[in-house]
C-alpha atoms as a PDB file:
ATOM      1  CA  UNK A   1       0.000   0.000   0.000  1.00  0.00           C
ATOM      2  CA  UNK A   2       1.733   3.299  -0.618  1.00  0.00           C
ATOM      3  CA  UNK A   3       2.243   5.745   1.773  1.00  0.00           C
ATOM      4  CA  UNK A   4       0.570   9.067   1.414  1.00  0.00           C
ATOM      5  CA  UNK A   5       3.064  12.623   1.980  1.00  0.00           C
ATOM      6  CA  UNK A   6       1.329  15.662   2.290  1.00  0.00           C
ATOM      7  CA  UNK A   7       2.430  17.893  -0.695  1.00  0.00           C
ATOM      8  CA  UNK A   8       4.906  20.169  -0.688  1.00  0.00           C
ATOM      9  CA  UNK A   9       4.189  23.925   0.317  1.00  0.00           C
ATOM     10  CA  UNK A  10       3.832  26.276  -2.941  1.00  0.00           C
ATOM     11  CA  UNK A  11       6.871  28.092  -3.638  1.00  0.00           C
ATOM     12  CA  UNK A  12       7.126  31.498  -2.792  1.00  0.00           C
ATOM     13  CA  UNK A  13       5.343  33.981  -4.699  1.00  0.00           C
ATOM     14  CA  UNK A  14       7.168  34.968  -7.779  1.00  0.00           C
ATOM     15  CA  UNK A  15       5.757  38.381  -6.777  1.00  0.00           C
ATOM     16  CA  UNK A  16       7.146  39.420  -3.997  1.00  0.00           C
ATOM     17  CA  UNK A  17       4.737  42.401  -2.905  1.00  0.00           C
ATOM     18  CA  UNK A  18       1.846  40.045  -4.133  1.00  0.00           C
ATOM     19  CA  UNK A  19      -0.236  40.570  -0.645  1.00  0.00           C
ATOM     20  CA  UNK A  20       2.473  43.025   0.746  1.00  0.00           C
ATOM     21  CA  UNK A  21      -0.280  45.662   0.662  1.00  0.00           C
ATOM     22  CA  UNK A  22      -2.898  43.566   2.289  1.00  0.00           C
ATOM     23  CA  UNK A  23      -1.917  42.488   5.958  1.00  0.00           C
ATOM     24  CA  UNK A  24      -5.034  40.570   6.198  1.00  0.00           C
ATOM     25  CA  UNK A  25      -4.085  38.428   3.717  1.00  0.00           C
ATOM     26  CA  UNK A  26      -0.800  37.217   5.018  1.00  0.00           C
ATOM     27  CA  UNK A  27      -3.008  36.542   8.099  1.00  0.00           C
ATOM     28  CA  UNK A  28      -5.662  34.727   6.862  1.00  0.00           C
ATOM     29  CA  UNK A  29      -2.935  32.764   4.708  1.00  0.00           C
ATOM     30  CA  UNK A  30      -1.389  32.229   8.009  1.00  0.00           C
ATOM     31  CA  UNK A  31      -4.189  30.657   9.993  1.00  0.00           C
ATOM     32  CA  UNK A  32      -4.633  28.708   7.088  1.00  0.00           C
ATOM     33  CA  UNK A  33      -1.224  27.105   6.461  1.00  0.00           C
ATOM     34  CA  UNK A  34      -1.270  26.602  10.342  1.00  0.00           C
ATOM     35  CA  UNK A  35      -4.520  24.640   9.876  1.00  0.00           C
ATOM     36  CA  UNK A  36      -2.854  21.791   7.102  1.00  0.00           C
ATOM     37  CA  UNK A  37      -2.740  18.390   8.281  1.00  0.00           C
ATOM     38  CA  UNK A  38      -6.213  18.304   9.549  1.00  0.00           C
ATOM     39  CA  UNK A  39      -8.658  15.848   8.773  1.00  0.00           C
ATOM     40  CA  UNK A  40     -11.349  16.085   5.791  1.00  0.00           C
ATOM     41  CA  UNK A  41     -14.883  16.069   7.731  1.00  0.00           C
ATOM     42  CA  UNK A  42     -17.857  16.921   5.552  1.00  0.00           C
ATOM     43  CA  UNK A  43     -19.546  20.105   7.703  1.00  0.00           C
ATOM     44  CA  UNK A  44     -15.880  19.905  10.032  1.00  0.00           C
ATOM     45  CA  UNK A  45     -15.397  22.659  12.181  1.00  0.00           C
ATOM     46  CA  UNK A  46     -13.001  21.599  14.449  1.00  0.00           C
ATOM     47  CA  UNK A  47      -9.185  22.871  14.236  1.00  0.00           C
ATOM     48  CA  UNK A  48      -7.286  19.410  14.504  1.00  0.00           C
ATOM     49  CA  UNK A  49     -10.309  17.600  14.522  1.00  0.00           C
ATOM     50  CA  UNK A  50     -12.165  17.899  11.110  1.00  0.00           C
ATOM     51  CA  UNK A  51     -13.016  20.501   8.727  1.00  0.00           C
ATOM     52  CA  UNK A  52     -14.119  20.596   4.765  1.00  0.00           C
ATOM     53  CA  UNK A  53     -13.598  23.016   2.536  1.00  0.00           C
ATOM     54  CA  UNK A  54     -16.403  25.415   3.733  1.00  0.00           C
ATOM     55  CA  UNK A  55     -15.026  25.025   7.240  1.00  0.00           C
ATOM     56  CA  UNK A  56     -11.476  25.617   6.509  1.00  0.00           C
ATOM     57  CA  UNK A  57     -12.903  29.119   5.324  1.00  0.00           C
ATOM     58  CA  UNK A  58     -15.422  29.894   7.600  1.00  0.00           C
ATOM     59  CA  UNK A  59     -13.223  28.824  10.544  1.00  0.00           C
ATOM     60  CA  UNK A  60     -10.305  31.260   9.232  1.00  0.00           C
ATOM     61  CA  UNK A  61     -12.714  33.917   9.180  1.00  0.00           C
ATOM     62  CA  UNK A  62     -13.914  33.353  12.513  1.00  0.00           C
ATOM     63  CA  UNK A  63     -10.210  33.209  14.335  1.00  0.00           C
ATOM     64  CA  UNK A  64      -9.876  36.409  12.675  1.00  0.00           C
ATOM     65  CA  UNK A  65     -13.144  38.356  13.895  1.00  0.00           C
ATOM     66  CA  UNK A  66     -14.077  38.821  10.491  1.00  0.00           C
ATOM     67  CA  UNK A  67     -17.606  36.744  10.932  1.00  0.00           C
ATOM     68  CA  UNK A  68     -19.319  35.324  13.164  1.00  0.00           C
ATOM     69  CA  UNK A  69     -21.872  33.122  10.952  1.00  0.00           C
ATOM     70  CA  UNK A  70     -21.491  29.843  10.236  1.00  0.00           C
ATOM     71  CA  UNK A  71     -23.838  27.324   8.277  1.00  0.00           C
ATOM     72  CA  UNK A  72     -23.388  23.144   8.679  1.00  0.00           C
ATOM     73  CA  UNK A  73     -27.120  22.403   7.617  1.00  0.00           C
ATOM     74  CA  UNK A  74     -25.623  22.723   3.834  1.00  0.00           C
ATOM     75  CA  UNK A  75     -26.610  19.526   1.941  1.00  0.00           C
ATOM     76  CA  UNK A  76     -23.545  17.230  -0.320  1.00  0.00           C
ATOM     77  CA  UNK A  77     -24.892  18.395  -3.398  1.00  0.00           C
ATOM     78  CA  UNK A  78     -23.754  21.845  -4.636  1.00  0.00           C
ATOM     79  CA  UNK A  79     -27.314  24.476  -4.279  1.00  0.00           C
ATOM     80  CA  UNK A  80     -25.485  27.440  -5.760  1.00  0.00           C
ATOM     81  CA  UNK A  81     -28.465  30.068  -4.986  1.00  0.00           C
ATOM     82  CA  UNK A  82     -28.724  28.987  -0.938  1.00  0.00           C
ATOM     83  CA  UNK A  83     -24.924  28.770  -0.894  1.00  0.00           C
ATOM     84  CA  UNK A  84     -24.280  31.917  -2.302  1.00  0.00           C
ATOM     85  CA  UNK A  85     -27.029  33.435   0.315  1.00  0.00           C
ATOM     86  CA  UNK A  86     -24.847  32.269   3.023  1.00  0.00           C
ATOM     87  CA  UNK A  87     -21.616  33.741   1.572  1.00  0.00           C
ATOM     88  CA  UNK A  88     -23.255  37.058   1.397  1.00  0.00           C
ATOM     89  CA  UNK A  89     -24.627  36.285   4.896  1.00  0.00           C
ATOM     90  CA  UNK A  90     -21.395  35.792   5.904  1.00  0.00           C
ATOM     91  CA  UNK A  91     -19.835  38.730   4.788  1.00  0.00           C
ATOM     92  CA  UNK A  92     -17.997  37.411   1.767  1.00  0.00           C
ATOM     93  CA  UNK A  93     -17.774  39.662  -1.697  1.00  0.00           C
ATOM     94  CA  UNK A  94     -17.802  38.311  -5.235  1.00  0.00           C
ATOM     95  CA  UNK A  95     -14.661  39.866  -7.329  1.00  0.00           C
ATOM     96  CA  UNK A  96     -13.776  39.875 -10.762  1.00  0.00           C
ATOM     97  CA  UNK A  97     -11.745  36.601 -11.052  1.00  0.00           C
ATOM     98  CA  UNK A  98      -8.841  39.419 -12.911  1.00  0.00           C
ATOM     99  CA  UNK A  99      -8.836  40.453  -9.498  1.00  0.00           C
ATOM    100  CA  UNK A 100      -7.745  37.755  -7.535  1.00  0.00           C
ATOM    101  CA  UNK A 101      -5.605  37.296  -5.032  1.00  0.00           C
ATOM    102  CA  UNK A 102      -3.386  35.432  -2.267  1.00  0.00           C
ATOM    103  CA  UNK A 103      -5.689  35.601   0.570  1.00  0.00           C
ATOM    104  CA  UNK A 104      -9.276  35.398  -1.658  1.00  0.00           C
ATOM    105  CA  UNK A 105     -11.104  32.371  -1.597  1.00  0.00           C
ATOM    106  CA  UNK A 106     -11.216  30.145  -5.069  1.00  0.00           C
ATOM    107  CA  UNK A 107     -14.138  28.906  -6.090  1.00  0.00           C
ATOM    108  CA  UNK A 108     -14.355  25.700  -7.887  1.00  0.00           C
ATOM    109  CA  UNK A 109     -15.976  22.918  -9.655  1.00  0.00           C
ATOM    110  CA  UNK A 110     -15.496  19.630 -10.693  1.00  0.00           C
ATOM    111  CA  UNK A 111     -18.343  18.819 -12.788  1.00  0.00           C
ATOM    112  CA  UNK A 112     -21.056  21.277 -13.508  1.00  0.00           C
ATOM    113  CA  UNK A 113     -21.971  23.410 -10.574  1.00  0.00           C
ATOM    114  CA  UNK A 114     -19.092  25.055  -8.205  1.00  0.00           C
ATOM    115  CA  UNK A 115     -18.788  22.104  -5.379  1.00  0.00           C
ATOM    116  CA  UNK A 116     -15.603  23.084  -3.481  1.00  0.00           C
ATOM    117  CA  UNK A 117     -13.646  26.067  -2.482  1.00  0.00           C
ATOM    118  CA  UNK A 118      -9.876  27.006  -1.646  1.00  0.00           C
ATOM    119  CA  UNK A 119      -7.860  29.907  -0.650  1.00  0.00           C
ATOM    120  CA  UNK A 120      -5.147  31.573  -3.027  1.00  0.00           C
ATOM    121  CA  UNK A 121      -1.836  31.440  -1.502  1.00  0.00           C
ATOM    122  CA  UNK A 122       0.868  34.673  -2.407  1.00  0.00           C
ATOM    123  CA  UNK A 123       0.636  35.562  -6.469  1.00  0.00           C
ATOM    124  CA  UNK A 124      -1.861  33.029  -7.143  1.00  0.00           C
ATOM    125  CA  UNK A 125       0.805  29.922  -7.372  1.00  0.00           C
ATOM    126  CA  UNK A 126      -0.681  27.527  -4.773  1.00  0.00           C
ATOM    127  CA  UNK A 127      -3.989  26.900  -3.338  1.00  0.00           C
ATOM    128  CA  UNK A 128      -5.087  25.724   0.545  1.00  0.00           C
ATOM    129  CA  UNK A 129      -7.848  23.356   1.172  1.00  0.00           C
ATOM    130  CA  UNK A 130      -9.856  21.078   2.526  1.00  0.00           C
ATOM    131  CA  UNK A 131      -9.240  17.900   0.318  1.00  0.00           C
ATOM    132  CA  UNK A 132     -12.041  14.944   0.506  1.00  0.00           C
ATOM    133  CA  UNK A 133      -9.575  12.913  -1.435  1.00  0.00           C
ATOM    134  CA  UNK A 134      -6.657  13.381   0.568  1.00  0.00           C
ATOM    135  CA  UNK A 135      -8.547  13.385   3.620  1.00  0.00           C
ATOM    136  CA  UNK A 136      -6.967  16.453   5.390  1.00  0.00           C
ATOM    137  CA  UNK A 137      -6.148  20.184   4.628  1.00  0.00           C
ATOM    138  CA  UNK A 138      -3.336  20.267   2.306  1.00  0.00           C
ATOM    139  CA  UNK A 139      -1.349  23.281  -0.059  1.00  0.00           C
ATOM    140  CA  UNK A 140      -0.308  22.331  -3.568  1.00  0.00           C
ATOM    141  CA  UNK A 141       0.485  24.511  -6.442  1.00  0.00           C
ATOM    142  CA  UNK A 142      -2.558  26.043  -8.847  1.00  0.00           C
ATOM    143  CA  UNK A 143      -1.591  23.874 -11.933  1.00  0.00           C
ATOM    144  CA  UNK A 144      -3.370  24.037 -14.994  1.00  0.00           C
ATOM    145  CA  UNK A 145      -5.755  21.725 -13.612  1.00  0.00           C
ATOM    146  CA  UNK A 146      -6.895  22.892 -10.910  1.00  0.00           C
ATOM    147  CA  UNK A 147      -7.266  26.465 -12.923  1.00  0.00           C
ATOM    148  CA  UNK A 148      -9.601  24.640 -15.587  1.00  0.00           C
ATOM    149  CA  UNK A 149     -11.888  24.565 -12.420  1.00  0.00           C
ATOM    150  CA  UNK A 150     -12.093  27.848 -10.649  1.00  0.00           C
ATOM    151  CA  UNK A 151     -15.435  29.672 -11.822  1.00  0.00           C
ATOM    152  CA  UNK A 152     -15.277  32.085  -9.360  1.00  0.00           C
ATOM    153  CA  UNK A 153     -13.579  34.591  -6.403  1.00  0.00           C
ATOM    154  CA  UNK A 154     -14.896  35.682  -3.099  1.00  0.00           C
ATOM    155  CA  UNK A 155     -12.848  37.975  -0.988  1.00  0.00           C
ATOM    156  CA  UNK A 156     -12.922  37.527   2.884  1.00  0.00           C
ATOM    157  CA  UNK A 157     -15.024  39.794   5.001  1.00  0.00           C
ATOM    158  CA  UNK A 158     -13.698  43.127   5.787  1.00  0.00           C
ATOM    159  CA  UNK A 159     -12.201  43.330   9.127  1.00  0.00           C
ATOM    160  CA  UNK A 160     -14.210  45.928  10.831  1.00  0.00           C
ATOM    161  CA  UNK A 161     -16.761  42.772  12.389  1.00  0.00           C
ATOM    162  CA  UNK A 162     -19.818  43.716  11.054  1.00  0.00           C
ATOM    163  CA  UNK A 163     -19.960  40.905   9.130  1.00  0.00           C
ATOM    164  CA  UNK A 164     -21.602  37.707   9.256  1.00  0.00           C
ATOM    165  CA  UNK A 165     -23.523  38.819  12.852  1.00  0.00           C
ATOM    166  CA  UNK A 166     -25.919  36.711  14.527  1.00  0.00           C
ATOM    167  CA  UNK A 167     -29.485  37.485  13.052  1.00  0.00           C
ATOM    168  CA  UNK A 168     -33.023  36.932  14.259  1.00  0.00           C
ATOM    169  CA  UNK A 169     -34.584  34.090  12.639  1.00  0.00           C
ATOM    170  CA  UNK A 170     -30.941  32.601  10.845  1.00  0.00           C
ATOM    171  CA  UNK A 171     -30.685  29.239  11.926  1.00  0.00           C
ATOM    172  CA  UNK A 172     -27.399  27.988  11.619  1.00  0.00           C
ATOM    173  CA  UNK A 173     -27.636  24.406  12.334  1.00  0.00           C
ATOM    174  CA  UNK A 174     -26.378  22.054  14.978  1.00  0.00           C
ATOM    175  CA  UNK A 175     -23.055  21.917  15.950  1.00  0.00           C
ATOM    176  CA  UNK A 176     -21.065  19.194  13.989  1.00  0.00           C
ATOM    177  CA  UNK A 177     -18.464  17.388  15.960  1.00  0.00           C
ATOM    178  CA  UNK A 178     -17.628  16.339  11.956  1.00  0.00           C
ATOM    179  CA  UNK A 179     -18.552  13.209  10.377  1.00  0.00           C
ATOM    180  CA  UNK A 180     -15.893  11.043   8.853  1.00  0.00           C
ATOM    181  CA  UNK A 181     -14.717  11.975   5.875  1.00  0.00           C
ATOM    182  CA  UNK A 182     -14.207  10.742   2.198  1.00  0.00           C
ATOM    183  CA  UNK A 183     -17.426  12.448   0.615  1.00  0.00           C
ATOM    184  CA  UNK A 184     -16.712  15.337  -1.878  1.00  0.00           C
ATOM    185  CA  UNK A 185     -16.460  18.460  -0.495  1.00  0.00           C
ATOM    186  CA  UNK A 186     -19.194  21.178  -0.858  1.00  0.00           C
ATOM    187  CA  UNK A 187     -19.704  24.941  -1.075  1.00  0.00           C
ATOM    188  CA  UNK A 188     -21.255  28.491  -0.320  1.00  0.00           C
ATOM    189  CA  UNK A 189     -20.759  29.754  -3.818  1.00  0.00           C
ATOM    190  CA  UNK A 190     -22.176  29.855  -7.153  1.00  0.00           C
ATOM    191  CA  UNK A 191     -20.990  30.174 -10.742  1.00  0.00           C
ATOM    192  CA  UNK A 192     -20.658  33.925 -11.805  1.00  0.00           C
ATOM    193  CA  UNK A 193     -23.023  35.397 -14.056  1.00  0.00           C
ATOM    194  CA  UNK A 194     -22.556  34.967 -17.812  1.00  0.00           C
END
């Protein structure tokens, strides 16, 4: 049986001011490199414990005080219009994909409608996420593959902390503890407009 290595890192940005004008984005590409190695849960929210790709964002986001919403009552299958709802809920802001950047989060298909998401590392060479197939939060670099398959940017919540706030009548959803893993990951996000 062979052994499975987590990938290595992305190499440095060939750009080397590439988020050097956005401090949140060497943070939030901080939390999330310090997040790799853990476990692919579908719904995960648990640091260590289990997260998916939604998680890996959304928990990010949290540790940083720039949301405080959070959604696990999000079915397998990709529903672009309620997932995009609870990106807006959330805080999160569609962008040109021209304009994306380390720090922004990816969002990606595999088939037909967007299904998974990942955050740009430093000059767009690597990607972090949640990986169902590899079972944990791993980095790798944004080949031409993985590319072919982004359909769309979202760019974190701003970090004043108005987003994402606790709202009358949101229900969020249980706690997960995280189930086990292996099932493809899923999304908040839908394909841009034609």
């Amino acid at each position: 049986m062979p052994v499975l290595r987590s990938p290595q890192p992305a190499p440095a940005s060939p750009h080397p001011g590439a988020c050097a004008a956005h401090p949140l984005a060497h943070r939030i590409l901080a939390r999330a490199r310090m997040l790799i190695g853990t476990p692919f849960h579908h719904q995960g929210r648990v640091p260590g414990r289990g997260l998916d790709c939604v998680g890996l964002v959304l928990v990010i986001a949290r540790d940083l005080g720039l949301t405080a919403f959070d959604c696990t009552s999000y079915p397998r299958e990709p529903r672009p219009a309620l997932l995009f709802a609870h990106a807006r809920q959330a805080g999160f802001v569609e962008k040109p994909l021209a304009r994306a950047a380390g720090g922004d989060v990816l969002v990606m298909r595999f088939f037909e409608d967007p299904c998974h998401v990942a955050i740009a590392t430093e000059g767009l060479a690597g990607i972090i996420h949640a990986c169902a197939r590899r079972g944990r939060v791993i980095e790798h670099r944004l080949d031409r593959r993985w590319r072919r398959r982004i359909t769309g940017c979202l760019a974190f919540p701003p970090p004043d902390g108005s987003a994402g706030q606790a709202r009358p009548g949101l229900d969020p959803g249980p706690p997960n503890d995280a189930n086990a893993g292996g099932h493809p990951p899923t999304t908040f996000v839908r394909h841009p407009p034609a």
